[in-house]
Protein backbone atom coordinates (compact mmCIF):
# COMPACT_ATOMS: atom_id res chain seq x y z
CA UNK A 1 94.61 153.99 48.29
CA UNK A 2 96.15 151.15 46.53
CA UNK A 3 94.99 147.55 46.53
CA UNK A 4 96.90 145.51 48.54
CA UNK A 5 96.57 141.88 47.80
CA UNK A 6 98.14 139.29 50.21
CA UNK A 7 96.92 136.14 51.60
CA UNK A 8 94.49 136.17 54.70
CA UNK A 9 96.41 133.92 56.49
CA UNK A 10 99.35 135.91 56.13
CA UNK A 11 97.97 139.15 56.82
CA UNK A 12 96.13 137.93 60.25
CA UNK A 13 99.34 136.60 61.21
CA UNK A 14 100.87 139.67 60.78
CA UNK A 15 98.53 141.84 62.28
CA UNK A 16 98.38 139.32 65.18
CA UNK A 17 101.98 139.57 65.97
CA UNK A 18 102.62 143.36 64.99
CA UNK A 19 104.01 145.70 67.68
CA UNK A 20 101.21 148.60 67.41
CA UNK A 21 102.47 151.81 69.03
CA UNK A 22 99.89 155.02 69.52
CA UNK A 23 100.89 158.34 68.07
CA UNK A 24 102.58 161.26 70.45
CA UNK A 25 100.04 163.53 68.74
CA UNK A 26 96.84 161.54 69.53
CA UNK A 27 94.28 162.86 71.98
CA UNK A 28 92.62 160.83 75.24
CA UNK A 29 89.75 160.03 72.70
CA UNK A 30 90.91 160.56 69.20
CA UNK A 31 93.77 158.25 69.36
CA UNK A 32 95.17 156.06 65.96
CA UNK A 33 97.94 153.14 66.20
CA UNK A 34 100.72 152.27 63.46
CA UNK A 35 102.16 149.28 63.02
CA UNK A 36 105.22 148.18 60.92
CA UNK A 37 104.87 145.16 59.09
CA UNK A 38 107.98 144.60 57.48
CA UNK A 39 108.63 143.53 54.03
CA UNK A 40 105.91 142.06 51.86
CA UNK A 41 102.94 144.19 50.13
CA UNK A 42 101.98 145.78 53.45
CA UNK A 43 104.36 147.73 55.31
CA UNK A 44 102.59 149.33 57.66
CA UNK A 45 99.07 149.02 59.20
CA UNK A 46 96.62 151.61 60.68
CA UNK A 47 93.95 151.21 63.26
CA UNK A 48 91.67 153.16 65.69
CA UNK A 49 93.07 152.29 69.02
CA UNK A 50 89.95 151.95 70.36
CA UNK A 51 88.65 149.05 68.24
CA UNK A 52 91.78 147.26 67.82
CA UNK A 53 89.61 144.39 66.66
CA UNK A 54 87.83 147.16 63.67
CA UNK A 55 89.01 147.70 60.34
CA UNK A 56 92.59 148.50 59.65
CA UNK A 57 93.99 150.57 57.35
CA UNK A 58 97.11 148.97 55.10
CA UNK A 59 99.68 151.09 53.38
CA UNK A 60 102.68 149.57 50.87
CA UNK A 61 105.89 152.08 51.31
CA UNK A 62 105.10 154.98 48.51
CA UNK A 63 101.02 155.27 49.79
CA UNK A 64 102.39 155.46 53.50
CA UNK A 65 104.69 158.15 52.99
CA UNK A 66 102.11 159.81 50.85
CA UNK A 67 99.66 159.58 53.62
CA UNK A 68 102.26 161.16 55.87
CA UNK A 69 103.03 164.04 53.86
CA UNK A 70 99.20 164.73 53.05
CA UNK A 71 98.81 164.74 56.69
CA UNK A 72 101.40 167.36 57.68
CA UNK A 73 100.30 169.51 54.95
CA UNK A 74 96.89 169.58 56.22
CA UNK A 75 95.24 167.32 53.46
CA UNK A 76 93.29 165.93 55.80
CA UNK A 77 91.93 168.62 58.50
CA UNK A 78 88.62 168.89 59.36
CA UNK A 79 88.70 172.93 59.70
């Protein structure tokens, strides 16, 4: 994943007012959110919906679509 460098003020602001939605595909217990960012070094954050105060995942535009296309080719299953 690419480094992502912004300041922490920034970031925490933006992850503070970010509209986090949970994917259609997401189980009762296995359950991710997205979030857009909007412009800036981030686009779009990641997070396990249930520690929305854990780690988050941050993607620029190219990695995030990468990460999307890895994940409906099956890059990332389990099985």
């Amino acid at each position: 994943m690419n480094e992502i460098r912004t300041s922490t003020t920034s970031l925490s602001g933006q992850l503070a007012g970010a509209a986090w939605r949970k994917s259609t595909r997401s189980q009762t217990s296995n359950c991710v959110e997205v979030a857009p960012l909007g412009t800036g070094p981030a686009t779009v954050a990641l997070r396990d919906s249930k520690d929305p105060s854990g780690p988050v995942l941050l993607f620029n535009r190219a990695g995030w679509l990468g990460f999307i296309a890895g994940a409906k080719n099956g890059r990332f299953d389990l099985n």
